[in-house]
N, C-alpha and C. Protein backbone atom coordinates (compact mmCIF):
# COMPACT_ATOMS: atom_id res chain seq x y z
N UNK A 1 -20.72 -9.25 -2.48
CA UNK A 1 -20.73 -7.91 -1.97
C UNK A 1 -19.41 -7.20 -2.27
N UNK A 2 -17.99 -7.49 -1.64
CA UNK A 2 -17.24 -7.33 -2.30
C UNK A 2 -16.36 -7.90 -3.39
N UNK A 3 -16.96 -7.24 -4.80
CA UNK A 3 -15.97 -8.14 -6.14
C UNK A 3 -14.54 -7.90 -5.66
N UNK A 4 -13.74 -6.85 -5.54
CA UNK A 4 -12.73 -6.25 -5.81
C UNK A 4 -12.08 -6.13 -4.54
N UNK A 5 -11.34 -6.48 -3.95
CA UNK A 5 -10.50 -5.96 -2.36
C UNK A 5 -8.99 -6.00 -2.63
N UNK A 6 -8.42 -4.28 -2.39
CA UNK A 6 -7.10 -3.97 -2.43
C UNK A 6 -6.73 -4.31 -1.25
N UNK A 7 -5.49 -4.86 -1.35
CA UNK A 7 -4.75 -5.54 -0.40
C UNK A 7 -3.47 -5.02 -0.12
N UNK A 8 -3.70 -3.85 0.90
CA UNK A 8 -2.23 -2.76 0.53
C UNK A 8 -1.00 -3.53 1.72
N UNK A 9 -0.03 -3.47 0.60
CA UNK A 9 1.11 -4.08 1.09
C UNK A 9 2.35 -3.08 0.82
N UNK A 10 3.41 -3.46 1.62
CA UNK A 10 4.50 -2.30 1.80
C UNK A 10 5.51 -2.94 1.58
N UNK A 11 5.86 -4.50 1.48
CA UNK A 11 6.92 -5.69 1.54
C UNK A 11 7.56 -6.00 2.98
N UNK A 12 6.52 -5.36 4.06
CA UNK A 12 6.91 -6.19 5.44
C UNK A 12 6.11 -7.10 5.90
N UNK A 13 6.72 -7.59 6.22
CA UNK A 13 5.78 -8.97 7.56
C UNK A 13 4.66 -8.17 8.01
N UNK A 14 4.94 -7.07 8.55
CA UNK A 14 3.77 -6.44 9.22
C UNK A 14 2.19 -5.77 8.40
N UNK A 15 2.89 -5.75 7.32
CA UNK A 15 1.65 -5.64 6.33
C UNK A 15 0.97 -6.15 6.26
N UNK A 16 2.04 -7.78 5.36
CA UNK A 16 1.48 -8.95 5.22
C UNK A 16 0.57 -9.71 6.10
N UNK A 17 0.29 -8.93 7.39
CA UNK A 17 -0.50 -9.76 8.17
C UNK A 17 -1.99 -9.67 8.37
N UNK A 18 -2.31 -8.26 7.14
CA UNK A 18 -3.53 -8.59 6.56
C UNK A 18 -3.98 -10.04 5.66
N UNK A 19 -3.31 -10.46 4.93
CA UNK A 19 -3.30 -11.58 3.89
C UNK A 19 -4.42 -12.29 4.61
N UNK A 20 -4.43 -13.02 5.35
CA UNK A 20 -5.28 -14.12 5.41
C UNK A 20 -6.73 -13.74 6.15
N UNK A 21 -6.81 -12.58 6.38
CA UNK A 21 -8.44 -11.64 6.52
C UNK A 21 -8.80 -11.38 5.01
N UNK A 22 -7.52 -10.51 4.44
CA UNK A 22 -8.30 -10.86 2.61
C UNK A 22 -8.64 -11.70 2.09
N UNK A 23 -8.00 -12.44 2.49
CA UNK A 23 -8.19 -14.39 1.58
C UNK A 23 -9.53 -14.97 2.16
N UNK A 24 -9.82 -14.42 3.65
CA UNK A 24 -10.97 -15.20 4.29
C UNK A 24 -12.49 -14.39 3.66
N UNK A 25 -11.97 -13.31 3.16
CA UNK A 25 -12.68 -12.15 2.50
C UNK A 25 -13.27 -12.64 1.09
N UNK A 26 -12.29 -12.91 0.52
CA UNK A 26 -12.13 -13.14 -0.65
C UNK A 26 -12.89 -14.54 -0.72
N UNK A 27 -12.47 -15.80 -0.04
CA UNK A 27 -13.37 -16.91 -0.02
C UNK A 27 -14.93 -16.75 0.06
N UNK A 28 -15.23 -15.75 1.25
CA UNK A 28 -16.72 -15.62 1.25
C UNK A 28 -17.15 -15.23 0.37
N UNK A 29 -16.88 -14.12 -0.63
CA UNK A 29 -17.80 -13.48 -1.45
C UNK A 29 -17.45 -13.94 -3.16
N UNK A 30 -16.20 -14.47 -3.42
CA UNK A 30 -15.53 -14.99 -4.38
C UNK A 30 -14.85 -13.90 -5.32
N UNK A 31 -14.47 -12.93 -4.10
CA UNK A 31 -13.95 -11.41 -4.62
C UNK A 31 -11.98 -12.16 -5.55
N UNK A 32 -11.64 -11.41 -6.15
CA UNK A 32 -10.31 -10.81 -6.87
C UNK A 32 -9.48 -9.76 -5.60
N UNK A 33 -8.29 -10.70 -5.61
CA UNK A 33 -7.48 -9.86 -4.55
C UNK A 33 -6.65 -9.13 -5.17
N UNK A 34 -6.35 -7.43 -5.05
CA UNK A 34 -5.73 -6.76 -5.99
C UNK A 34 -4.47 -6.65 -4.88
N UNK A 35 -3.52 -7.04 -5.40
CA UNK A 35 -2.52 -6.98 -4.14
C UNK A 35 -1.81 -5.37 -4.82
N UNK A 36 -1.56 -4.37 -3.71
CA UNK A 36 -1.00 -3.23 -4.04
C UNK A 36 0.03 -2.79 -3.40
N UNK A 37 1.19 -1.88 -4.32
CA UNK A 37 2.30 -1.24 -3.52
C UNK A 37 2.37 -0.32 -3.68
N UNK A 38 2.55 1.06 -3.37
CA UNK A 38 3.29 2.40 -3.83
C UNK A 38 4.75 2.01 -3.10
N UNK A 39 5.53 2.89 -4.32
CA UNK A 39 6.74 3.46 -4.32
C UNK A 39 6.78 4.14 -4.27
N UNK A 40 7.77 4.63 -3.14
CA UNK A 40 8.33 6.22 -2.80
C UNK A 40 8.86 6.76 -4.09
N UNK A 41 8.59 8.00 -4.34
CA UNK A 41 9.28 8.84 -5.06
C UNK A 41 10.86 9.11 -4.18
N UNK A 42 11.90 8.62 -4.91
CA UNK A 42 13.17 8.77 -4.36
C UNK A 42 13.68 10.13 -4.40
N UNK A 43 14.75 10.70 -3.91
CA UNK A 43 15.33 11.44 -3.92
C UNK A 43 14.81 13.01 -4.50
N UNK A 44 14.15 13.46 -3.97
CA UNK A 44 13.32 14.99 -3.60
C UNK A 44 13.70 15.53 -2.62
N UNK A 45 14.08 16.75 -2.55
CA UNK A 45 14.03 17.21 -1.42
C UNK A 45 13.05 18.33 -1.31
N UNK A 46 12.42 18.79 -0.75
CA UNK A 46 11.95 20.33 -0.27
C UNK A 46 12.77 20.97 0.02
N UNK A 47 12.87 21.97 -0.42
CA UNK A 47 13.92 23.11 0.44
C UNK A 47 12.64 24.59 -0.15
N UNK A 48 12.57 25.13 1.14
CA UNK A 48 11.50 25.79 1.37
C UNK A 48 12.04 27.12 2.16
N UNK A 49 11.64 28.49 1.69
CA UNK A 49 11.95 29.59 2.81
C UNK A 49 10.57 30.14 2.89
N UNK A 50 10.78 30.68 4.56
CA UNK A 50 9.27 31.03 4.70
C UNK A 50 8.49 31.64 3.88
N UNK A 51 7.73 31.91 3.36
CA UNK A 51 6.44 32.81 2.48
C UNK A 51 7.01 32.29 1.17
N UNK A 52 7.63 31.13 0.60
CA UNK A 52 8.04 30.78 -0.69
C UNK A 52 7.71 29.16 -0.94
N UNK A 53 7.18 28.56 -1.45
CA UNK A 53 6.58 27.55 -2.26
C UNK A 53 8.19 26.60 -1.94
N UNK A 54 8.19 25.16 -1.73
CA UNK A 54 9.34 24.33 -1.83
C UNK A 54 10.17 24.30 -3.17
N UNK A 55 11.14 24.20 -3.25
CA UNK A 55 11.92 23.75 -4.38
C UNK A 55 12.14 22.51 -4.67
N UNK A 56 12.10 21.29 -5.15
CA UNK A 56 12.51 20.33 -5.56
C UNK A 56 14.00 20.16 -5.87
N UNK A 57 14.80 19.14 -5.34
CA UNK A 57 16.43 19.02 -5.50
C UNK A 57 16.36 17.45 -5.60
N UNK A 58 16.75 17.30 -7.18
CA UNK A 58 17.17 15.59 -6.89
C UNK A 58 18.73 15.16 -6.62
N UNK A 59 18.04 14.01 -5.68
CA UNK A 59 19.71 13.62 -5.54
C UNK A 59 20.37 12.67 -6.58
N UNK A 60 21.74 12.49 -6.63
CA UNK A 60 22.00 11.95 -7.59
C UNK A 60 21.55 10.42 -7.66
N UNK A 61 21.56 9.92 -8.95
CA UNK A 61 21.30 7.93 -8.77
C UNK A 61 19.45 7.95 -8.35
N UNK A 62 18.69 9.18 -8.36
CA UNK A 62 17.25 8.76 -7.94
C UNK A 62 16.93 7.82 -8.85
N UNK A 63 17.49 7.90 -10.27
CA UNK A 63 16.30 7.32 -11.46
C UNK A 63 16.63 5.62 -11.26
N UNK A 64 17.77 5.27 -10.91
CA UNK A 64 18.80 4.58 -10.58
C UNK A 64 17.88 3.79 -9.39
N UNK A 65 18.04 4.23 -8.85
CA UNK A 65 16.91 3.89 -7.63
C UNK A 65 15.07 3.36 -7.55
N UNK A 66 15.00 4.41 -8.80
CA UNK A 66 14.08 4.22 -8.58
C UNK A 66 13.46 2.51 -9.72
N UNK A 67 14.07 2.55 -10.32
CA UNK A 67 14.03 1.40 -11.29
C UNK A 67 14.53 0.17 -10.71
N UNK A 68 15.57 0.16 -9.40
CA UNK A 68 15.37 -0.82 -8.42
C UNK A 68 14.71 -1.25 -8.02
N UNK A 69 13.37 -0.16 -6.75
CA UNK A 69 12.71 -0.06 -6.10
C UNK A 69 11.44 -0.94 -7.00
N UNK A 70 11.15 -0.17 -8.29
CA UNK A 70 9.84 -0.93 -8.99
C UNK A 70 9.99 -2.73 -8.89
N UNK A 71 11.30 -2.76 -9.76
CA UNK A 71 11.96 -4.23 -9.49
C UNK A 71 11.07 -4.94 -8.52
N UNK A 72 11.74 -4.52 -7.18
CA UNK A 72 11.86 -5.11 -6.61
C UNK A 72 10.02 -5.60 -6.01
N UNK A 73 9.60 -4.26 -6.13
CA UNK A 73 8.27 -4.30 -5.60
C UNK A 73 7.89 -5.35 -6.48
N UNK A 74 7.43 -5.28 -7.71
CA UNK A 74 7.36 -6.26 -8.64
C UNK A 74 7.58 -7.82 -8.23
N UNK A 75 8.70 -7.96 -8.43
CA UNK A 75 8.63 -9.47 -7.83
C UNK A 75 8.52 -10.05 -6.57
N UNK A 76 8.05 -9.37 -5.43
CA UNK A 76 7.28 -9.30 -4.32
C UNK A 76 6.30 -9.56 -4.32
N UNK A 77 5.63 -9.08 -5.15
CA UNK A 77 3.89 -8.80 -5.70
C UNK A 77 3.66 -10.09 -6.65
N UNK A 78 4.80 -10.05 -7.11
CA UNK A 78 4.74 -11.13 -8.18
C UNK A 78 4.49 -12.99 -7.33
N UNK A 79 5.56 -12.89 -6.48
CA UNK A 79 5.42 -13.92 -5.71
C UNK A 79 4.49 -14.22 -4.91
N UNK A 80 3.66 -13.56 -4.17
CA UNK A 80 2.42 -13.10 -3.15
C UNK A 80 1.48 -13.60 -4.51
N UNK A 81 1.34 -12.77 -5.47
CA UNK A 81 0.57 -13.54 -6.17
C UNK A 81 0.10 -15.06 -6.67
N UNK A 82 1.46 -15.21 -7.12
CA UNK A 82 1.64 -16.52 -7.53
C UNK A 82 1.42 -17.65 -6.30
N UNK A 83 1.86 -17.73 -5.11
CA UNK A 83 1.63 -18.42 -3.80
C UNK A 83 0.16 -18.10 -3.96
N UNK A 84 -0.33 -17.28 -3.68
CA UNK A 84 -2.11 -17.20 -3.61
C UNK A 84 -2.93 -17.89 -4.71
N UNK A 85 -2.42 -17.95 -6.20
CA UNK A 85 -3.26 -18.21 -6.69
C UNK A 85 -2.93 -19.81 -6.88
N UNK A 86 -1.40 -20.44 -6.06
CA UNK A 86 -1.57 -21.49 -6.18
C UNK A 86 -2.06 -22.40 -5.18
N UNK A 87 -1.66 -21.78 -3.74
CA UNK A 87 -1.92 -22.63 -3.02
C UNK A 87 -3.61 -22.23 -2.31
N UNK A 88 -4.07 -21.02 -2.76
CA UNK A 88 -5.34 -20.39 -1.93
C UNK A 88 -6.70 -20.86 -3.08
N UNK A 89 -5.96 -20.90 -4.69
CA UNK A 89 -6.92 -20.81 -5.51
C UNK A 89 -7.68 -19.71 -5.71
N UNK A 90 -6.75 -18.76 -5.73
CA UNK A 90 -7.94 -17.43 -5.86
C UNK A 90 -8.19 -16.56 -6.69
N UNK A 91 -8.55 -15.85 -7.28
CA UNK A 91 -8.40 -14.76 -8.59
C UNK A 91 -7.57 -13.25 -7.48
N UNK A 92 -6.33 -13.56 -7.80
CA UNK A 92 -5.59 -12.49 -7.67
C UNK A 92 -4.44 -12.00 -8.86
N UNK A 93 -4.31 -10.66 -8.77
CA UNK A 93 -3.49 -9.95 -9.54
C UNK A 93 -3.27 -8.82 -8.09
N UNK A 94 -1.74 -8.37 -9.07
CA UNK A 94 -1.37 -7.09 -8.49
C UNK A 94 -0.76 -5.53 -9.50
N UNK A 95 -0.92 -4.71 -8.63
CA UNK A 95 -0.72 -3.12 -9.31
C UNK A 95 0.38 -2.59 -8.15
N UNK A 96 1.13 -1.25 -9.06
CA UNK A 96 2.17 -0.89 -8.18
C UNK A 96 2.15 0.21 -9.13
N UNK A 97 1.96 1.39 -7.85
CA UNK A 97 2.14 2.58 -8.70
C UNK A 97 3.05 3.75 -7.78
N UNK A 98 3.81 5.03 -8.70
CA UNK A 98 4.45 5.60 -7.78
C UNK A 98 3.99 6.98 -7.17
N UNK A 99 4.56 7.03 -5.98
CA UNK A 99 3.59 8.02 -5.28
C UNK A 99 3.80 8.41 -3.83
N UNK A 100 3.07 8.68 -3.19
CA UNK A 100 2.47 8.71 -1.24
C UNK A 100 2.03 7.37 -1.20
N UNK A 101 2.13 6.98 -0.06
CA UNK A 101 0.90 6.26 -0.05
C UNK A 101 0.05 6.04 0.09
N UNK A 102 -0.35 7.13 1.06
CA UNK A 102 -2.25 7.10 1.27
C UNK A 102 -2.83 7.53 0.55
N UNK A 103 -2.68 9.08 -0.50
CA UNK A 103 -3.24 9.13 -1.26
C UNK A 103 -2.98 8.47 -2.79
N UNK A 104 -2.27 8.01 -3.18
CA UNK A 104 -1.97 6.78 -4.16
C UNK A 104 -3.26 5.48 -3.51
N UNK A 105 -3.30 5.21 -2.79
CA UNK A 105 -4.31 4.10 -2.14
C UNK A 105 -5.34 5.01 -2.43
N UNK A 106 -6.32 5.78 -2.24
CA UNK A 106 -7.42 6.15 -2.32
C UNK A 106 -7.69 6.53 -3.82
N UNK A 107 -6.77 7.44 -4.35
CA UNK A 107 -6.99 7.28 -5.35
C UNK A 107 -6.99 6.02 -6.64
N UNK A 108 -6.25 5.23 -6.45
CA UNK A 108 -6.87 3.77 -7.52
C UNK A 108 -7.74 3.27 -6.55
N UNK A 109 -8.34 3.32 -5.49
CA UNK A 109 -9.58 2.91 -5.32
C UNK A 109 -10.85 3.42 -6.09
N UNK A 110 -10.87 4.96 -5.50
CA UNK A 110 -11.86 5.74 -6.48
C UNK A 110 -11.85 5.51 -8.17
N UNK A 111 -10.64 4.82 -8.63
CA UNK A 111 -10.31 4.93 -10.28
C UNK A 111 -10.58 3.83 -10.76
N UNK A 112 -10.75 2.86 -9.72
CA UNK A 112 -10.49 1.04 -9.93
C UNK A 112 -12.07 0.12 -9.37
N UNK A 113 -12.83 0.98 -9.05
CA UNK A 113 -14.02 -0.55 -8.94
C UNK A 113 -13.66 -1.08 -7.78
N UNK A 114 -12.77 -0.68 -7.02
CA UNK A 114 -12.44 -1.86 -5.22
C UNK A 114 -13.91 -1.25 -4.53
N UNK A 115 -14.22 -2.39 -3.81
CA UNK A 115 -15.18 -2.58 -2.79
C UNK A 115 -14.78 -2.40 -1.29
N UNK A 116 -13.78 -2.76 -1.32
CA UNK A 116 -13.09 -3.01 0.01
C UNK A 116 -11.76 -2.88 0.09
N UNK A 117 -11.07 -1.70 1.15
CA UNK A 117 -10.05 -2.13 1.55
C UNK A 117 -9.04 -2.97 2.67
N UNK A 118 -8.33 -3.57 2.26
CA UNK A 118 -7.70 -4.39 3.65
C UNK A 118 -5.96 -3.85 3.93
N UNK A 119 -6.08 -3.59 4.99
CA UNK A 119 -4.68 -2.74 5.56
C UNK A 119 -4.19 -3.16 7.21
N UNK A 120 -3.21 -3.32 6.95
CA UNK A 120 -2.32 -3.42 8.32
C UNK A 120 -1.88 -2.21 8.75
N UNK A 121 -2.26 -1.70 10.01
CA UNK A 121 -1.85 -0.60 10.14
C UNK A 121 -0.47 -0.83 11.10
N UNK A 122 0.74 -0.25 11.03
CA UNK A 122 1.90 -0.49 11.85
C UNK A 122 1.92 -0.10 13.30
N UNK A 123 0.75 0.58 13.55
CA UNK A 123 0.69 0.68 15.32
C UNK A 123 1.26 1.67 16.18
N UNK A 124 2.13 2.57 14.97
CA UNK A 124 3.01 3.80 15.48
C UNK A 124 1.84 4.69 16.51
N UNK A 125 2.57 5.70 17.27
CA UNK A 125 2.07 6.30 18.09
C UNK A 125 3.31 7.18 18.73
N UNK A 126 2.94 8.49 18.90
CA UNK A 126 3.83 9.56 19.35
C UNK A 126 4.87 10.02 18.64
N UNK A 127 5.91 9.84 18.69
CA UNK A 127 6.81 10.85 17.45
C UNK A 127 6.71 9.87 16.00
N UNK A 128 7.07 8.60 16.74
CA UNK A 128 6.89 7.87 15.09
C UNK A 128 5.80 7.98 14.45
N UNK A 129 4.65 8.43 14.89
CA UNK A 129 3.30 9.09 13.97
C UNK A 129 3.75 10.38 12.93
N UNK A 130 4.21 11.11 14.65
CA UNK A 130 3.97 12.23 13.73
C UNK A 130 5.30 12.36 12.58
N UNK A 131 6.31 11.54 12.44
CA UNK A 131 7.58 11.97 11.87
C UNK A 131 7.10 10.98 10.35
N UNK A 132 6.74 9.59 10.49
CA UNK A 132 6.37 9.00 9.91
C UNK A 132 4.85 8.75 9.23
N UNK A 133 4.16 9.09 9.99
CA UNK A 133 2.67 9.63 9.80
C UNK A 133 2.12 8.00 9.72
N UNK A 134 0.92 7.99 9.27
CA UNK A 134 -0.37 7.21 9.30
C UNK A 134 -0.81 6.55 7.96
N UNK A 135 -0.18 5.60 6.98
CA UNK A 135 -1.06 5.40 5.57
C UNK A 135 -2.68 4.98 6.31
N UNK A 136 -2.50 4.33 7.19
CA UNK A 136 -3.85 4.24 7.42
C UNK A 136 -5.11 4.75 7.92
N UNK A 137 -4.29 5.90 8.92
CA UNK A 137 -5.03 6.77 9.64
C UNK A 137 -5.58 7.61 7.71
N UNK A 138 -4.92 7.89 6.83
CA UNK A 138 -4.95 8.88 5.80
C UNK A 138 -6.11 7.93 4.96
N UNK A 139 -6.01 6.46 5.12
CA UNK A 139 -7.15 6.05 4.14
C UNK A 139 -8.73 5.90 4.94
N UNK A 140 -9.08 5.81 6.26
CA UNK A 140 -9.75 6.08 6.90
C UNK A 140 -10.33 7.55 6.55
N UNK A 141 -9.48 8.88 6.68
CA UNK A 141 -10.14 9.67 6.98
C UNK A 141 -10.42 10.44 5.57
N UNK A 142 -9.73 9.78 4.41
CA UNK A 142 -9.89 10.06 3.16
C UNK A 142 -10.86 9.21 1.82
N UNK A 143 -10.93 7.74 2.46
CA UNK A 143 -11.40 7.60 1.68
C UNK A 143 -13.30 6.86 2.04
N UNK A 144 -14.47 6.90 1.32
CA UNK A 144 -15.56 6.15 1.68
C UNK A 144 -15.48 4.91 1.50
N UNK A 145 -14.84 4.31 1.08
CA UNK A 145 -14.57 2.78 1.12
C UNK A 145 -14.83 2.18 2.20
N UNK A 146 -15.00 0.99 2.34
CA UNK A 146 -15.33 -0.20 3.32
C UNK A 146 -13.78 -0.59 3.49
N UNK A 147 -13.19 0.15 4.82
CA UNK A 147 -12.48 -0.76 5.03
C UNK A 147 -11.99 -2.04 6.10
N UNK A 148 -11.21 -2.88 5.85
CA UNK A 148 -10.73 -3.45 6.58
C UNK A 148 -9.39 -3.68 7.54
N UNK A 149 -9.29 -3.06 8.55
CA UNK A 149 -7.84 -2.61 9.25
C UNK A 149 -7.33 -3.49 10.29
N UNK A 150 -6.71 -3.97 10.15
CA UNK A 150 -6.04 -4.94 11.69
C UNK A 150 -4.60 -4.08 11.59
N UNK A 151 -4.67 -4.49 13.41
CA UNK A 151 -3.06 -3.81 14.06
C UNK A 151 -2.52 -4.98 14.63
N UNK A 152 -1.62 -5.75 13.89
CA UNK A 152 -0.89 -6.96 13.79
C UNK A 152 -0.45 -6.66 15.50
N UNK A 153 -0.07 -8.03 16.31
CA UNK A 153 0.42 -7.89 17.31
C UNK A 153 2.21 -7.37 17.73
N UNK A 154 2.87 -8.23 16.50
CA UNK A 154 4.66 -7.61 16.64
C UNK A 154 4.33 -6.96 15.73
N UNK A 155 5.98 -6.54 15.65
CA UNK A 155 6.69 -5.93 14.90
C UNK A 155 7.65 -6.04 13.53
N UNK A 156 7.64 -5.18 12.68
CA UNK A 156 8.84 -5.79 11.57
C UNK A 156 9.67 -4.97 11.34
């Protein structure tokens, strides 16, 4: 039923605590775990006056940054992989693209063949919603996918 299940990860513990609902996922149906990251677009700013469209301002060292950031995601993804496909036996790969993240997630779903998504949602509520917002509340209300959401018990 599901071939394909994105496995959106952020590089916290608290993400990661979808993993073993995908894997139990993945065992039943003999799905491919696409393990996924977005990267922030670094250093943008908005600067906006009322009745006028934002401006874009980069700060210095973004590109600098941002060629870290892939890095790093990379061999994160890289390792998660490699642990899964050695010790779980599973057909996994991973993708990392730059962006938002909720709509970066919906869209390589719609582009990619996933069946299913699996997401940790971080549990925020009241200003940290609204300052930080929702990737998950945004893939719920954006995308038709089947998903799968747990709200891990701690924190990371």
């Amino acid at each position: 039923m599901f071939k394909n299940i994105l496995v959106c990860l952020d590089g916290s513990k608290l993400a990661e605590a979808i993993l073993p609902y995908a894997i139990e996922q993945a065992r039943c149906f003999g799905s491919e775990l696409v393990l996924f990251r977005v990267i922030s677009e670094p250093g943008t700013i908005g600067l906006a006056m009322p009745g006028m469209p934002g401006l874009p301002l980069e700060t210095r060292g973004a590109e600098k940054h941002l060629i870290e950031d892939e890095r790093e995601a990379e061999a994160y993804l890289l390792s998660i992989q490699d642990k899964l496909q050695s010790e779980e036996k599973l057909a996994v790969r991973f993708e990392k693209t730059l962006g938002a993240a909720g709509p970066s997630i919906v869209e390589y779903c719609d582009k990619n063949n996933i069946d299913l998504i699996a997401i940790a949602t971080h549990g925020r509520s009241g200003p940290g919603r609204v300052l930080l917002g929702s990737v998950a509340d945004y893939v719920i209300r954006h995308s038709a996918m089947p998903i799968l959401l747990i709200r891990p018990v701690g924190k990371s």
